[in-house]
PDB file of N, CA and C in Angstrom:
ATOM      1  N   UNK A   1     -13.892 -28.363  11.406  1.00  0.00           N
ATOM      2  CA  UNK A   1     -14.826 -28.270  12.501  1.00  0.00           C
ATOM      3  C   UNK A   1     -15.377 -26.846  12.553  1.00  0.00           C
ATOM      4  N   UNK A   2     -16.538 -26.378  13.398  1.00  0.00           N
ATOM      5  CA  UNK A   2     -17.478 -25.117  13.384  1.00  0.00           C
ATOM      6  C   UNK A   2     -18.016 -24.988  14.721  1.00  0.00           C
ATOM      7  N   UNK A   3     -17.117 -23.485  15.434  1.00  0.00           N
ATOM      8  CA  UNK A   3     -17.319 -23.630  16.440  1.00  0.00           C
ATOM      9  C   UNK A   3     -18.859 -23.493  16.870  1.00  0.00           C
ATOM     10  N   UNK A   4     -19.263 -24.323  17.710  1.00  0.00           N
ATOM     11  CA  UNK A   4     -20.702 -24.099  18.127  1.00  0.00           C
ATOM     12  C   UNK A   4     -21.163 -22.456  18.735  1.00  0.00           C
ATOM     13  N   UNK A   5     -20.546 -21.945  19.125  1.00  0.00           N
ATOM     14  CA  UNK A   5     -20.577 -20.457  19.458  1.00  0.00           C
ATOM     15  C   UNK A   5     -20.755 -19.396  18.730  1.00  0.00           C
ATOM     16  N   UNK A   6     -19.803 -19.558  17.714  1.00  0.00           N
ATOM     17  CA  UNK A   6     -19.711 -18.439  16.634  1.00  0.00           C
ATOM     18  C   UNK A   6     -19.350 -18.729  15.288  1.00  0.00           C
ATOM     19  N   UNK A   7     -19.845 -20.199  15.457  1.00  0.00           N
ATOM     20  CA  UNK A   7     -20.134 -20.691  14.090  1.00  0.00           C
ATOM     21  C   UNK A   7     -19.056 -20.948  12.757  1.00  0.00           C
ATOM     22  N   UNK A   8     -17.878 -20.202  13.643  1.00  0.00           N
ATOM     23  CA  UNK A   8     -16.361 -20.081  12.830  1.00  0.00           C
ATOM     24  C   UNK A   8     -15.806 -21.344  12.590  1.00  0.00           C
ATOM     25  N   UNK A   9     -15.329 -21.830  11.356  1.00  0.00           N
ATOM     26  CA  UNK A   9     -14.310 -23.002  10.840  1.00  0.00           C
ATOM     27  C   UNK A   9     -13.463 -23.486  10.997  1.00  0.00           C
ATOM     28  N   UNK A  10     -12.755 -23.971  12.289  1.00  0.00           N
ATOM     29  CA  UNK A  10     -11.353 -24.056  12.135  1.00  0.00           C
ATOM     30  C   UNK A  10     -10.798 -25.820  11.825  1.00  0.00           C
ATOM     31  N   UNK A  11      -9.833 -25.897  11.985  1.00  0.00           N
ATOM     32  CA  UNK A  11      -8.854 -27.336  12.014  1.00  0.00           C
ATOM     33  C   UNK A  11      -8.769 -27.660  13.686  1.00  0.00           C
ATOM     34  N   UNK A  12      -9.390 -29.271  13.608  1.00  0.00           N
ATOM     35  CA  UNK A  12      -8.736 -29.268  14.804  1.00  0.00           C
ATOM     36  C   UNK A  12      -7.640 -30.023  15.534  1.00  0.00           C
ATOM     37  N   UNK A  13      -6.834 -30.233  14.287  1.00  0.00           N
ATOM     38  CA  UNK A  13      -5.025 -30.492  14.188  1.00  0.00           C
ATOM     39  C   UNK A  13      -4.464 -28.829  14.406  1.00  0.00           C
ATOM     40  N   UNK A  14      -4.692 -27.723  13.541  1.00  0.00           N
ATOM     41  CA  UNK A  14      -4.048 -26.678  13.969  1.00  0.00           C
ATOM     42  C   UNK A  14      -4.576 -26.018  15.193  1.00  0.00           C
ATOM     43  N   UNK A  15      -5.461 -26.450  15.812  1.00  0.00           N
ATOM     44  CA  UNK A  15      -6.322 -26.320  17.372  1.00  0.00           C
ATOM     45  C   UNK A  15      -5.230 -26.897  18.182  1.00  0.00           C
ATOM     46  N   UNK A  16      -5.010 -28.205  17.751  1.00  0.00           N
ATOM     47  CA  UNK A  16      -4.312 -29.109  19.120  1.00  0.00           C
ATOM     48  C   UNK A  16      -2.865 -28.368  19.097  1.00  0.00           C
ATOM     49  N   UNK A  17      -2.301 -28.197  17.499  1.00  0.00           N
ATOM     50  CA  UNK A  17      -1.151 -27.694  17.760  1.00  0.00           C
ATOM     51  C   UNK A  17      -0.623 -26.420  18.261  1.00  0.00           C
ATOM     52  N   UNK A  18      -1.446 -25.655  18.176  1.00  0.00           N
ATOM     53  CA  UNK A  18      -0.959 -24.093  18.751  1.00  0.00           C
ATOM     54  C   UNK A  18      -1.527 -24.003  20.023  1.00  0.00           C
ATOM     55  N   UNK A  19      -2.201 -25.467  20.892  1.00  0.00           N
ATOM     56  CA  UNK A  19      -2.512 -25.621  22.004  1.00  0.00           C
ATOM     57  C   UNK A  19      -1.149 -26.046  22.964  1.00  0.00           C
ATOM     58  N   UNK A  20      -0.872 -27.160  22.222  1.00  0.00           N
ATOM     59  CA  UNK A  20       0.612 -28.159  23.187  1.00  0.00           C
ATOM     60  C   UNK A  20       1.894 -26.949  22.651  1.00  0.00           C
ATOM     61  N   UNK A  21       1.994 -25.967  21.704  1.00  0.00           N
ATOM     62  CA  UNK A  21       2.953 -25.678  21.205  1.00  0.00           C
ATOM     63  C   UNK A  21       3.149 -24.077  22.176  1.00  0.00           C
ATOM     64  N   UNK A  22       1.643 -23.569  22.688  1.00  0.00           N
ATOM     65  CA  UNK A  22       1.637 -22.750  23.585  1.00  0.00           C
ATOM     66  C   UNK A  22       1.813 -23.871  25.420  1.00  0.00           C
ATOM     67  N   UNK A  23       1.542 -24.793  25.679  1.00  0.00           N
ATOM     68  CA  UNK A  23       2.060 -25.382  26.291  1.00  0.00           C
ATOM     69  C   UNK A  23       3.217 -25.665  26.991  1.00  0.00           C
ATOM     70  N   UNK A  24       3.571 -25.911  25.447  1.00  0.00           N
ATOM     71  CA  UNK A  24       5.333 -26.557  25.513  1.00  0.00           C
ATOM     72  C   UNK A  24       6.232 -25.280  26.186  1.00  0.00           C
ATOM     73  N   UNK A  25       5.716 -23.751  25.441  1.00  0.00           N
ATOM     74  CA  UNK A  25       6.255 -22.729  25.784  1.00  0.00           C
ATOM     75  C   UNK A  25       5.970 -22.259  27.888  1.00  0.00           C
ATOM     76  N   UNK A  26       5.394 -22.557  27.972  1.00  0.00           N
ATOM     77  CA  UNK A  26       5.024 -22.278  29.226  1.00  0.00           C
ATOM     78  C   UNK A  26       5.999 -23.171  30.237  1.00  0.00           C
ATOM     79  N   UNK A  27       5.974 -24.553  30.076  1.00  0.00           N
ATOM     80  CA  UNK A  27       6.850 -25.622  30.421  1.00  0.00           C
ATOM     81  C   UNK A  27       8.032 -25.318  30.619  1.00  0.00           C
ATOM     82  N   UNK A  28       8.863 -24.584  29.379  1.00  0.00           N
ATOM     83  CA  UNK A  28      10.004 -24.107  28.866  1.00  0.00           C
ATOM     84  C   UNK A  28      10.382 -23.185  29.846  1.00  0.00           C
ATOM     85  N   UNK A  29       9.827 -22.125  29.437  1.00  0.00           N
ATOM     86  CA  UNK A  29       9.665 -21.143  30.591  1.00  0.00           C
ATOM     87  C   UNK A  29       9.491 -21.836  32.638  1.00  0.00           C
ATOM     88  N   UNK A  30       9.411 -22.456  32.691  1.00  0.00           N
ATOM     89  CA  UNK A  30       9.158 -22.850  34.407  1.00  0.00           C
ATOM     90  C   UNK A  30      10.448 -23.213  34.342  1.00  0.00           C
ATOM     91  N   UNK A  31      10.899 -24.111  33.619  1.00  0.00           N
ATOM     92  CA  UNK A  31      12.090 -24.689  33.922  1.00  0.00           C
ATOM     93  C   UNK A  31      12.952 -24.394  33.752  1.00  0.00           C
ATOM     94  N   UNK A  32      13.130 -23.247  32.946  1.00  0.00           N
ATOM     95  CA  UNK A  32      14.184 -22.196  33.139  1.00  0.00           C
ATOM     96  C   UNK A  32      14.575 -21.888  34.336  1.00  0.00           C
ATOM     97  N   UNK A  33      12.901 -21.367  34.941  1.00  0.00           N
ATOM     98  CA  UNK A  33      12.772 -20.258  36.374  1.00  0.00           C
ATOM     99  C   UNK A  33      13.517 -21.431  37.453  1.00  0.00           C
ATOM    100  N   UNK A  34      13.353 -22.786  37.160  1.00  0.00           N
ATOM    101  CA  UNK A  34      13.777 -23.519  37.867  1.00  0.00           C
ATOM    102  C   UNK A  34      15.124 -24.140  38.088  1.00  0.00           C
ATOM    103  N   UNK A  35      15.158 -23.821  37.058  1.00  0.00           N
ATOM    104  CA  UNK A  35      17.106 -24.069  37.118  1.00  0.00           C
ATOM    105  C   UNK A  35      17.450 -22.674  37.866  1.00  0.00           C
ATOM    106  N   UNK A  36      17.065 -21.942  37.553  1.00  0.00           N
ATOM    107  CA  UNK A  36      18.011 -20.465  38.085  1.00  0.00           C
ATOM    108  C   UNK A  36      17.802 -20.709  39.027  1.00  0.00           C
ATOM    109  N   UNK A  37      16.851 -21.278  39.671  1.00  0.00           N
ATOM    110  CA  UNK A  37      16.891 -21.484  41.770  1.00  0.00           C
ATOM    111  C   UNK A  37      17.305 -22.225  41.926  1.00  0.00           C
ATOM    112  N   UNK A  38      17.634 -23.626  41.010  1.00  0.00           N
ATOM    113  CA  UNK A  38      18.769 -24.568  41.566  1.00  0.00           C
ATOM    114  C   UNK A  38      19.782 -24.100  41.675  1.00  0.00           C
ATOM    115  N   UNK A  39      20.266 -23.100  40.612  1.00  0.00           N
ATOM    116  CA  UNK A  39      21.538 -22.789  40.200  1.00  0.00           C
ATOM    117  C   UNK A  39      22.292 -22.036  41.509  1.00  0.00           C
ATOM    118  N   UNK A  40      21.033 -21.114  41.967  1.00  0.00           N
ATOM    119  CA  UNK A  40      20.922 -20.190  42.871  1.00  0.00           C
ATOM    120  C   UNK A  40      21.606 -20.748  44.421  1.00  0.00           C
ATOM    121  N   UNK A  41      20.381 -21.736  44.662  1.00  0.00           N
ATOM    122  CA  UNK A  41      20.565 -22.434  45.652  1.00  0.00           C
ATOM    123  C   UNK A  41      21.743 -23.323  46.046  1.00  0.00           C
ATOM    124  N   UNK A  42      22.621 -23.582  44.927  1.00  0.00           N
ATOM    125  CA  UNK A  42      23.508 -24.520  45.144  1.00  0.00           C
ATOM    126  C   UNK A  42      25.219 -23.920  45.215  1.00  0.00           C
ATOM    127  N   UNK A  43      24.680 -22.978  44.543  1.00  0.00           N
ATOM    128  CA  UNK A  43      25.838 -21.339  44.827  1.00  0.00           C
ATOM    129  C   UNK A  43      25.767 -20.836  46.310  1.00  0.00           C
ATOM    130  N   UNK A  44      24.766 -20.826  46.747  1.00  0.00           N
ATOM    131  CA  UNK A  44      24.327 -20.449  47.738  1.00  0.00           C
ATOM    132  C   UNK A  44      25.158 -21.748  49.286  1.00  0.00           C
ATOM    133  N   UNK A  45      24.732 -22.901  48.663  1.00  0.00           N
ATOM    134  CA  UNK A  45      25.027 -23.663  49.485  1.00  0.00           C
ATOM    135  C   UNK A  45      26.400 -24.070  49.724  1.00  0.00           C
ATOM    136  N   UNK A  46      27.090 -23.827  48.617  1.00  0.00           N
ATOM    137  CA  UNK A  46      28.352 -24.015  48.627  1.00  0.00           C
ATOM    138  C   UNK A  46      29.663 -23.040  49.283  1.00  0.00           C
ATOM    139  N   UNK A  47      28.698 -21.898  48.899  1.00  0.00           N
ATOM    140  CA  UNK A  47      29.453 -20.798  49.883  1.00  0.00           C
ATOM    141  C   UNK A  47      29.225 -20.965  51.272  1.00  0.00           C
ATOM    142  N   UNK A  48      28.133 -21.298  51.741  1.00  0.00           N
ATOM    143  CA  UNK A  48      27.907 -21.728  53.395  1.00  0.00           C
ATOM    144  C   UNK A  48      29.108 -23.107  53.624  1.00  0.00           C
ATOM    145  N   UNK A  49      28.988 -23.940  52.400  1.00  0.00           N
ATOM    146  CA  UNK A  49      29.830 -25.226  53.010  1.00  0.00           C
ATOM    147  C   UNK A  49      31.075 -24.632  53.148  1.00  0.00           C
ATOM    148  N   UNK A  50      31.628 -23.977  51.665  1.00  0.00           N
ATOM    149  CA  UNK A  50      33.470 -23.309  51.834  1.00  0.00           C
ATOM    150  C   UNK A  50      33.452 -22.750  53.301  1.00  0.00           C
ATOM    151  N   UNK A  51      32.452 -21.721  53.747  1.00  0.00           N
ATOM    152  CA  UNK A  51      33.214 -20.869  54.898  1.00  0.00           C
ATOM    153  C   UNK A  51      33.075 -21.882  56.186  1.00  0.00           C
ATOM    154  N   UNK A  52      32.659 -22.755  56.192  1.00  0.00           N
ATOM    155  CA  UNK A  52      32.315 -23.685  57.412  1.00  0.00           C
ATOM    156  C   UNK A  52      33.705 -24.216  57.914  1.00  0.00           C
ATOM    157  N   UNK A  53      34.507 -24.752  56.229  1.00  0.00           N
ATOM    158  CA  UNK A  53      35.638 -25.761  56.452  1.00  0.00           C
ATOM    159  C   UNK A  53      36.687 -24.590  56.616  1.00  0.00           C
TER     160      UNK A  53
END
């Protein structure tokens, strides 16, 4: 394919892939961030439950 812009050649299988593969990385990354606040939160919650009982 030739981009209409600047007329450059590329693939657009190695387009899609370094698209979903920068994707995938981003994904990766959230759900990391997201476990550590579960992780966080449930540490968190458990110490409120221990000192209760």
């Amino acid at each position: 394919m030739t981009c209409p812009n600047c007329n450059k050649t590329f693939s657009a299988d190695e387009a899609l892939q370094k698209y979903l593969k920068e994707k995938e990385k981003i994904y990766r990354e959230e759900i990391k961030v997201k476990e550590k606040l579960l992780k966080e939160k449930y540490k968190l919650n458990f110490k409120l439950t221990e000192k209760r009982i």
